[in-house]
N, C-alpha and C. Protein backbone atom coordinates (compact mmCIF):
# COMPACT_ATOMS: atom_id res chain seq x y z
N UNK A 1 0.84 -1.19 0.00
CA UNK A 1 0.00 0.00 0.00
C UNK A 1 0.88 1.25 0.00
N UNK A 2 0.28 2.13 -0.47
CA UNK A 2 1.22 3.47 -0.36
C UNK A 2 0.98 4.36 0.90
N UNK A 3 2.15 4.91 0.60
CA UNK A 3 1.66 5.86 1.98
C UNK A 3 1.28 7.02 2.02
N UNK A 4 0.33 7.68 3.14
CA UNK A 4 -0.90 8.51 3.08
C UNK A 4 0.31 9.35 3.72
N UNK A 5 -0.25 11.07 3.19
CA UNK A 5 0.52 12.18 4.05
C UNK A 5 -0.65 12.52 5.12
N UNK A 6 0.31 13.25 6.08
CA UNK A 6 -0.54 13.75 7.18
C UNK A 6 -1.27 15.18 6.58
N UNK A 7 -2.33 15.37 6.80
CA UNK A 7 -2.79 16.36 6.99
C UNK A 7 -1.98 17.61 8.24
N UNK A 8 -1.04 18.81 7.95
CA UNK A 8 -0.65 19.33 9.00
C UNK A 8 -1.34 20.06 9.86
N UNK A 9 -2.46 20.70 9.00
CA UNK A 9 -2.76 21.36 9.97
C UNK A 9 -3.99 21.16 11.19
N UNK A 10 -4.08 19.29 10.81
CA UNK A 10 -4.57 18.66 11.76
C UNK A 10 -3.99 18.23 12.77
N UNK A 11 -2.87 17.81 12.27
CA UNK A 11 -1.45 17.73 13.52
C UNK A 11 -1.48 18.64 14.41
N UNK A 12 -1.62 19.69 13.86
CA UNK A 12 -1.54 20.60 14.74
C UNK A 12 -2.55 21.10 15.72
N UNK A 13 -3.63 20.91 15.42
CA UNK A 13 -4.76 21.06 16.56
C UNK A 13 -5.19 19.75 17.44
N UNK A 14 -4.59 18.61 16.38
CA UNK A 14 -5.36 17.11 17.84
C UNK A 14 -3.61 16.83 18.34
N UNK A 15 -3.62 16.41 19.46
CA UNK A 15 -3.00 15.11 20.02
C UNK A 15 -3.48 13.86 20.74
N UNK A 16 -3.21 12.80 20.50
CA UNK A 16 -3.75 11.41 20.89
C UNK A 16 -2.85 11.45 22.20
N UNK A 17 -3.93 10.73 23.29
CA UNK A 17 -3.38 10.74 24.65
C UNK A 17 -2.61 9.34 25.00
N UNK A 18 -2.22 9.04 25.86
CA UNK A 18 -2.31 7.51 25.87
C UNK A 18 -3.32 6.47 26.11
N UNK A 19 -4.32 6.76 25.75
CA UNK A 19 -5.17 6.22 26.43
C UNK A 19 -5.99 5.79 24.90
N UNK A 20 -5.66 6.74 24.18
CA UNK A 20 -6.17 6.37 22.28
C UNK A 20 -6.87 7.54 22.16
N UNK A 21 -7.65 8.93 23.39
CA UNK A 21 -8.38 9.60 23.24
C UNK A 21 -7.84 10.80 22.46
N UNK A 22 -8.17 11.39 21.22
CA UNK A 22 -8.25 12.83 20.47
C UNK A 22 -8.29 13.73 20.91
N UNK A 23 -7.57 15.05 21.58
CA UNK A 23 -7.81 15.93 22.21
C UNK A 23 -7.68 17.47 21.43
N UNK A 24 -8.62 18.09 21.58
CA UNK A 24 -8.24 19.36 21.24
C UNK A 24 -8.65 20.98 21.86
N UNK A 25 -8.43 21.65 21.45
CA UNK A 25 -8.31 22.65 22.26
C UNK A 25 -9.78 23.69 21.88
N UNK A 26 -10.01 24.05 22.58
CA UNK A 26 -11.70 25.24 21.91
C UNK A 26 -10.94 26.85 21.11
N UNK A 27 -11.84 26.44 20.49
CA UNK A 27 -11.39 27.74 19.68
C UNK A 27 -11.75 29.19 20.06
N UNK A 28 -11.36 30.46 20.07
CA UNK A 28 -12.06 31.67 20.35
C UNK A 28 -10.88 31.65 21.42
N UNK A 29 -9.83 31.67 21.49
CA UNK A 29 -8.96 31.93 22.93
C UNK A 29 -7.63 33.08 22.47
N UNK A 30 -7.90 33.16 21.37
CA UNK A 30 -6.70 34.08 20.70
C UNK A 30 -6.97 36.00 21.01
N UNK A 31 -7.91 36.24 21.16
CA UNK A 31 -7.99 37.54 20.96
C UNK A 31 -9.38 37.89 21.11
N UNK A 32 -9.69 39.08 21.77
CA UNK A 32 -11.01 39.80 22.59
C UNK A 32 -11.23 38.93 23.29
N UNK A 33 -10.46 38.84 24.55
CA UNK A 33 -10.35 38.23 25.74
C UNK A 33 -10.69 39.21 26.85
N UNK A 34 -10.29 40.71 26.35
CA UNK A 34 -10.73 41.51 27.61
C UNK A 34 -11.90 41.60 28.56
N UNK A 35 -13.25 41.51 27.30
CA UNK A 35 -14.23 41.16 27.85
C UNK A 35 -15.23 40.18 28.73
N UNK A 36 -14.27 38.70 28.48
CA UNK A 36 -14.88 37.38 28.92
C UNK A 36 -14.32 37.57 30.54
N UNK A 37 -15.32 37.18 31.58
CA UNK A 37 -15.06 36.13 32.43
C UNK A 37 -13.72 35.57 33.12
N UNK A 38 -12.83 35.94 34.25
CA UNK A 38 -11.86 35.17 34.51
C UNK A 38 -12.32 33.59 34.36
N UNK A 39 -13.24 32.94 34.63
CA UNK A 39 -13.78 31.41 34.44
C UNK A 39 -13.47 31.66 33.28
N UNK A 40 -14.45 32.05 32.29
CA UNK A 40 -14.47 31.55 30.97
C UNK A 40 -12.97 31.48 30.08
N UNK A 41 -12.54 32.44 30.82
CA UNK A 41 -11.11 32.03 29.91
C UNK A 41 -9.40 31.04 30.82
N UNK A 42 -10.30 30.98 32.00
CA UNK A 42 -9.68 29.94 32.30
C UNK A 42 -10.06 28.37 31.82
N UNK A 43 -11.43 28.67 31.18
CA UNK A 43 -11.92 27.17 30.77
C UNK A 43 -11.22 26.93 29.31
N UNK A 44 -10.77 27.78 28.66
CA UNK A 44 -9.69 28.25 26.99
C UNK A 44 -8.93 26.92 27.58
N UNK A 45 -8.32 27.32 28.55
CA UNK A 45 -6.81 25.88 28.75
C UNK A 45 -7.21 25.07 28.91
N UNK A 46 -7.99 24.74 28.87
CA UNK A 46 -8.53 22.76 29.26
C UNK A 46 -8.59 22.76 27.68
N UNK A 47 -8.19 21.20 27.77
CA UNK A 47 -8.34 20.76 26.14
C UNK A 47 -9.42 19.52 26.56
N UNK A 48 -10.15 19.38 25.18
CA UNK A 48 -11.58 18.32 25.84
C UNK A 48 -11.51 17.43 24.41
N UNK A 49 -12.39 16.00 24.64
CA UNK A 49 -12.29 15.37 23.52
C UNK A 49 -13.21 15.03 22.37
N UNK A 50 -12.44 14.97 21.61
CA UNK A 50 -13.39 15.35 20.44
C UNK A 50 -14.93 14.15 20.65
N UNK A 51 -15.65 14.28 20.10
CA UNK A 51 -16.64 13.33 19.83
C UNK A 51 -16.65 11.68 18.95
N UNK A 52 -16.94 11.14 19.16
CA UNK A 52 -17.00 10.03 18.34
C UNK A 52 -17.37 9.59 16.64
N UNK A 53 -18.03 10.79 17.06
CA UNK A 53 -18.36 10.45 15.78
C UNK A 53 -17.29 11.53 14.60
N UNK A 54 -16.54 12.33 14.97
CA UNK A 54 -15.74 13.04 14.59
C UNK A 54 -14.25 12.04 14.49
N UNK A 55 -14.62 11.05 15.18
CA UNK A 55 -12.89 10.37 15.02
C UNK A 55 -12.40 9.59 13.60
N UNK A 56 -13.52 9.46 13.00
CA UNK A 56 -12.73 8.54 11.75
C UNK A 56 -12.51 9.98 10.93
N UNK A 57 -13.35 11.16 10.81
CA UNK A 57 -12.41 12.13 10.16
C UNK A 57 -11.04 12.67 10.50
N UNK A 58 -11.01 12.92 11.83
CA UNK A 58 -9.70 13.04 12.07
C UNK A 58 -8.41 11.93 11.91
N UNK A 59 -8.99 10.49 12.25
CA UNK A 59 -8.19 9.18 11.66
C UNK A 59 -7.60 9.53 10.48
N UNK A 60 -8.51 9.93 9.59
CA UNK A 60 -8.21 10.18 8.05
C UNK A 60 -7.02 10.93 7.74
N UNK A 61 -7.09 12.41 8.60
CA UNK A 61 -6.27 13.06 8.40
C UNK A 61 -4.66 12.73 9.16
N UNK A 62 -4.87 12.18 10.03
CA UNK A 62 -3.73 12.09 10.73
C UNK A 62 -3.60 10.56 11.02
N UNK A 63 -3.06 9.72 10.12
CA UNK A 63 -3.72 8.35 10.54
C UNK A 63 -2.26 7.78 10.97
N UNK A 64 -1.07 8.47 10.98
CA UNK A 64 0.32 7.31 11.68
C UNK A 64 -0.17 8.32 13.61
N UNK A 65 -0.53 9.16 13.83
CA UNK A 65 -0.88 9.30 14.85
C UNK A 65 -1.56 8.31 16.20
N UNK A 66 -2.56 7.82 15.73
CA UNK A 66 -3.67 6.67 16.07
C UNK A 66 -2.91 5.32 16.06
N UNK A 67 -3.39 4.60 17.47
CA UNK A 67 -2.64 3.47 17.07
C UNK A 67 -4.13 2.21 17.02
């Protein structure tokens, strides 16, 4: 079989834990922050996992990632 390239700029938003779980980060944390919430933008740093049904697209893109 040949081999598939990674998608990068999926690399760049998931990492696989050890555990096999997809993690990524919420978006909206870059800028007009002044206004939010000390909570709400302490909740920016938690990274949470993607959904299930979202994992064979991301598989796709990043598939030597996944074991």
């Amino acid at each position: 079989m040949p081999k598939l390239k990674t998608h990068k700029g999926a690399q760049s938003r998931f990492h696989v834990t050890g555990s096999g779980k997809i993690m990524r980060t919420k978006g909206g944390k870059s800028h007009l922050r002044r206004r939010k919430a000390k909570r709400t933008k302490r909740l920016f740093d938690e990274k949470i996992a993607i959904s299930p049904s979202d994992r064979a697209r991301v598989k796709r893109l990043i598939p030597y990632a996944l074991k």
